[in-house]
Protein backbone atom coordinates (compact mmCIF):
# COMPACT_ATOMS: atom_id res chain seq x y z
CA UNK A 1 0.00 0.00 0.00
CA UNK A 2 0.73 3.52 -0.71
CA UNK A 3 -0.19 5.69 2.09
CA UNK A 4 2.10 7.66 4.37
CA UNK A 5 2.77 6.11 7.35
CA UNK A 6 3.34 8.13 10.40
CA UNK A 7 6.24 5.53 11.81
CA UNK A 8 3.51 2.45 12.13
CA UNK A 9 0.55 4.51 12.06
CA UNK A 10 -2.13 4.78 9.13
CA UNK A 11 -3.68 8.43 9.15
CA UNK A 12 -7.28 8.07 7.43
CA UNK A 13 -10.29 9.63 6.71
CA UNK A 14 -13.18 7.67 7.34
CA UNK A 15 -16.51 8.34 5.71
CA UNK A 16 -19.86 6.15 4.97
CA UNK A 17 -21.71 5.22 1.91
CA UNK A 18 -24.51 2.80 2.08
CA UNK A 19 -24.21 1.45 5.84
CA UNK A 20 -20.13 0.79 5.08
CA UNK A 21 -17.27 2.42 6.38
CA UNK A 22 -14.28 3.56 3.31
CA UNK A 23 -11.14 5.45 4.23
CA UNK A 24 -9.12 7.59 2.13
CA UNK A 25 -5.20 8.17 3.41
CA UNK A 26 -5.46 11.72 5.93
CA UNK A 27 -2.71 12.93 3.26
CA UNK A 28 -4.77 12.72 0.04
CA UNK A 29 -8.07 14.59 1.17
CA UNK A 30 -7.42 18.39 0.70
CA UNK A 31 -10.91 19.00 2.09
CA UNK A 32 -14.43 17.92 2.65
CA UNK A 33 -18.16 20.42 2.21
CA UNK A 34 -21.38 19.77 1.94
CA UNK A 35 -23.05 18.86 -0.95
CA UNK A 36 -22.73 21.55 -3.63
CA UNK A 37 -24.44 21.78 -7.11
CA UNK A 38 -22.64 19.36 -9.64
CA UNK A 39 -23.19 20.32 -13.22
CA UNK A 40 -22.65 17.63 -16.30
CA UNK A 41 -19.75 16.92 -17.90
CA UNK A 42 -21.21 15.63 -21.21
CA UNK A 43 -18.83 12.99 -23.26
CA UNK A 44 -17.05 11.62 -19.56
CA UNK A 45 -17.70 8.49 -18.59
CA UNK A 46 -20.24 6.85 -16.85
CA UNK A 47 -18.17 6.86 -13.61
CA UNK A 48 -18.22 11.00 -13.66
CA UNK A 49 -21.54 11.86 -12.28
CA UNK A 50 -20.61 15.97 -13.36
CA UNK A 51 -18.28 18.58 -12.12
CA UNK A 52 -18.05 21.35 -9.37
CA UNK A 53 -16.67 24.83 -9.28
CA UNK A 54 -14.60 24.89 -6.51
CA UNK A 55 -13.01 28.56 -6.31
CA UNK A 56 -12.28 28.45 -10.44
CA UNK A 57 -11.38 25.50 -10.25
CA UNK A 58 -13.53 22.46 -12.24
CA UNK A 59 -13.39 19.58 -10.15
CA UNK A 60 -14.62 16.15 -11.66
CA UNK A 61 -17.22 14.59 -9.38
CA UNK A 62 -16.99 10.54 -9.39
CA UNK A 63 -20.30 8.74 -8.27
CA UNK A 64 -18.55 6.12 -6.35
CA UNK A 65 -21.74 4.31 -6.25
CA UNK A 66 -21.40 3.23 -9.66
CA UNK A 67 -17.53 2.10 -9.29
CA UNK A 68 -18.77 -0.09 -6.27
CA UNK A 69 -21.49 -1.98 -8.06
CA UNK A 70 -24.30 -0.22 -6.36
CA UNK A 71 -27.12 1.65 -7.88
CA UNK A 72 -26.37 4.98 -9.05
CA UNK A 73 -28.67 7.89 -7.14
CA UNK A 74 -29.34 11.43 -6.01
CA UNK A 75 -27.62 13.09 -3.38
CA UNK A 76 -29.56 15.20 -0.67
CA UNK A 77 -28.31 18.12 1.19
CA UNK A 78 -27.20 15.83 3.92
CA UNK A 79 -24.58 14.46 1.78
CA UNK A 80 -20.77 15.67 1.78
CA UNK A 81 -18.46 16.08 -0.80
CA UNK A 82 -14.91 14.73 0.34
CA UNK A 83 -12.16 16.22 -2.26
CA UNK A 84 -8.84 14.42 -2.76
CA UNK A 85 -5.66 14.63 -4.73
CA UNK A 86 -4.09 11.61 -7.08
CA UNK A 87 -0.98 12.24 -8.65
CA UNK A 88 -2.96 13.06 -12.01
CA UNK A 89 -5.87 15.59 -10.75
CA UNK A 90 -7.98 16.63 -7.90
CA UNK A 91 -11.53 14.44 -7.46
CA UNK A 92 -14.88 15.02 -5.43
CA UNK A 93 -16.30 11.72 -3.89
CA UNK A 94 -20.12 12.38 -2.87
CA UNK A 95 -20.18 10.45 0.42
CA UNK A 96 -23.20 9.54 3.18
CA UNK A 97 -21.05 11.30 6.01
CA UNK A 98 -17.64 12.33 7.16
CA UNK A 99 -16.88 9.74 10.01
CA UNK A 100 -13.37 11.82 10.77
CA UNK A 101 -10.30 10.65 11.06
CA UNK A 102 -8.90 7.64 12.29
CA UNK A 103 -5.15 6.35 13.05
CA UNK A 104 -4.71 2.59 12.67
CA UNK A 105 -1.70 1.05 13.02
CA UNK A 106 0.12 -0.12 9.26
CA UNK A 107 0.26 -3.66 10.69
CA UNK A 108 -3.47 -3.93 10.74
CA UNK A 109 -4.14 -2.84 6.88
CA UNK A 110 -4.28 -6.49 4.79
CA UNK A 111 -3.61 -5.71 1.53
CA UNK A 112 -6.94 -6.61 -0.40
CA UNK A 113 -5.45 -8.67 -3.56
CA UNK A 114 -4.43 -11.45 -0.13
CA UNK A 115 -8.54 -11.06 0.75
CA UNK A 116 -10.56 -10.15 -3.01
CA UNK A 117 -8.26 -10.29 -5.81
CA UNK A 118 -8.80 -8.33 -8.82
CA UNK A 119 -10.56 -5.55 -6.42
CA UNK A 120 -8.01 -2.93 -7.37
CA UNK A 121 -9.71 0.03 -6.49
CA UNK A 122 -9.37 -1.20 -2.56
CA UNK A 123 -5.15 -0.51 -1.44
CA UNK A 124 -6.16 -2.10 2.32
CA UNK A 125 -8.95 -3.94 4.43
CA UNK A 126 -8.34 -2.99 8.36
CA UNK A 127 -11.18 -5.28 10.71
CA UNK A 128 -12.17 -3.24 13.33
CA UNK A 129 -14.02 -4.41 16.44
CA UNK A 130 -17.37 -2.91 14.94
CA UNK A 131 -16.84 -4.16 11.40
CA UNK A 132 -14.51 -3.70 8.05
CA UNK A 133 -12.89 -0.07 6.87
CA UNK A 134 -12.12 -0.78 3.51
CA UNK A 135 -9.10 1.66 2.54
CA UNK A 136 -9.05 2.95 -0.89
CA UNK A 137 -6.50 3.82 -3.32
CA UNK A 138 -7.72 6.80 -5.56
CA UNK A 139 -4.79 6.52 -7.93
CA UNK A 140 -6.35 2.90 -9.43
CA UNK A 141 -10.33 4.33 -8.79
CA UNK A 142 -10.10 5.48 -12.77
CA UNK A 143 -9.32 3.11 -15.69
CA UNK A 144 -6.67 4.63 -17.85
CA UNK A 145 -9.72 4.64 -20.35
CA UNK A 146 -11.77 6.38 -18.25
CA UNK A 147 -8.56 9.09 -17.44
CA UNK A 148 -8.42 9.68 -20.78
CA UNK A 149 -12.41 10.03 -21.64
CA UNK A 150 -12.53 12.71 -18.79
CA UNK A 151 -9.41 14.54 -19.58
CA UNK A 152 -10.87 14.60 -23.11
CA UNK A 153 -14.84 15.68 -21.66
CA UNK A 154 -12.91 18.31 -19.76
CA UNK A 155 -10.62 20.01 -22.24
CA UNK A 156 -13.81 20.12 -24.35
CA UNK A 157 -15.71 21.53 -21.51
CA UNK A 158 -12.93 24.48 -21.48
């Protein structure tokens, strides 16, 4: 896994989406609102449920619903947008809540090919004593397709 490790602590965020707990690395997320307007981004791909204006900058939106198998749907004004860097842009993640964050120690992650192979959007699985955190690695949550498709939909947007 690829998250910065503060000597043999993991430094997450925690938020929920659909009853489950996720977890981005504390070092990633740059900051996390509530639910703004998101406007479409025609041609991007399915994953991209629009784009935000977030002080002139266009941030792509990804409906993480979709990339986890789960029926796309609306989000109320109860939902928060987390925002998070990869090494090739900025994203938006529409979340349930913002849990806060959480410090695990780096022994506890399992990395997830050992647990569900293929799943590469997952870096780590930490079991809690109240249930699984499933940590994610943003830098494999877009294809290289999809990369390209919404580099493409936002160029055109510009």
């Amino acid at each position: 896994m690829n998250e910065s490790r503060n000597g043999s602590v993991l430094s997450l965020v925690v938020f929920g989406l659909t009853g489950q707990r996720y977890a981005l690395p504390l070092h990633t997320v740059e900051r996390v609102f509530p639910m703004a307007e998101v406007a479409p981004l025609p041609k991007a791909p399915a994953i991209v449920f629009g784009v935000i204006n977030l002080h002139g900058t266009i941030i792509p939106v990804l409906d993480i619903h979709r990339r986890f198998g789960f029926p796309p749907r609306g989000y109320g004004l109860g939902a928060h947008l987390l925002v998070a860097r990869t090494s090739r842009r900025t994203l938006a993640l529409p979340v349930d809540e913002v849990l806060g964050v959480r410090e695990v120690a780096a022994e506890a992650a399992i990395p997830a090919d050992t647990v569900l192979p293929g799943i590469g959007h997952v870096a780590g699985i930490v079991a809690l004593a109240d249930g699984l955190l499933f940590i994610q690695d943003l830098e494999a949550f877009l294809s290289l397709e999809e990369e390209q498709r919404l580099s493409e939909a936002l160029e055109t947007r510009d």
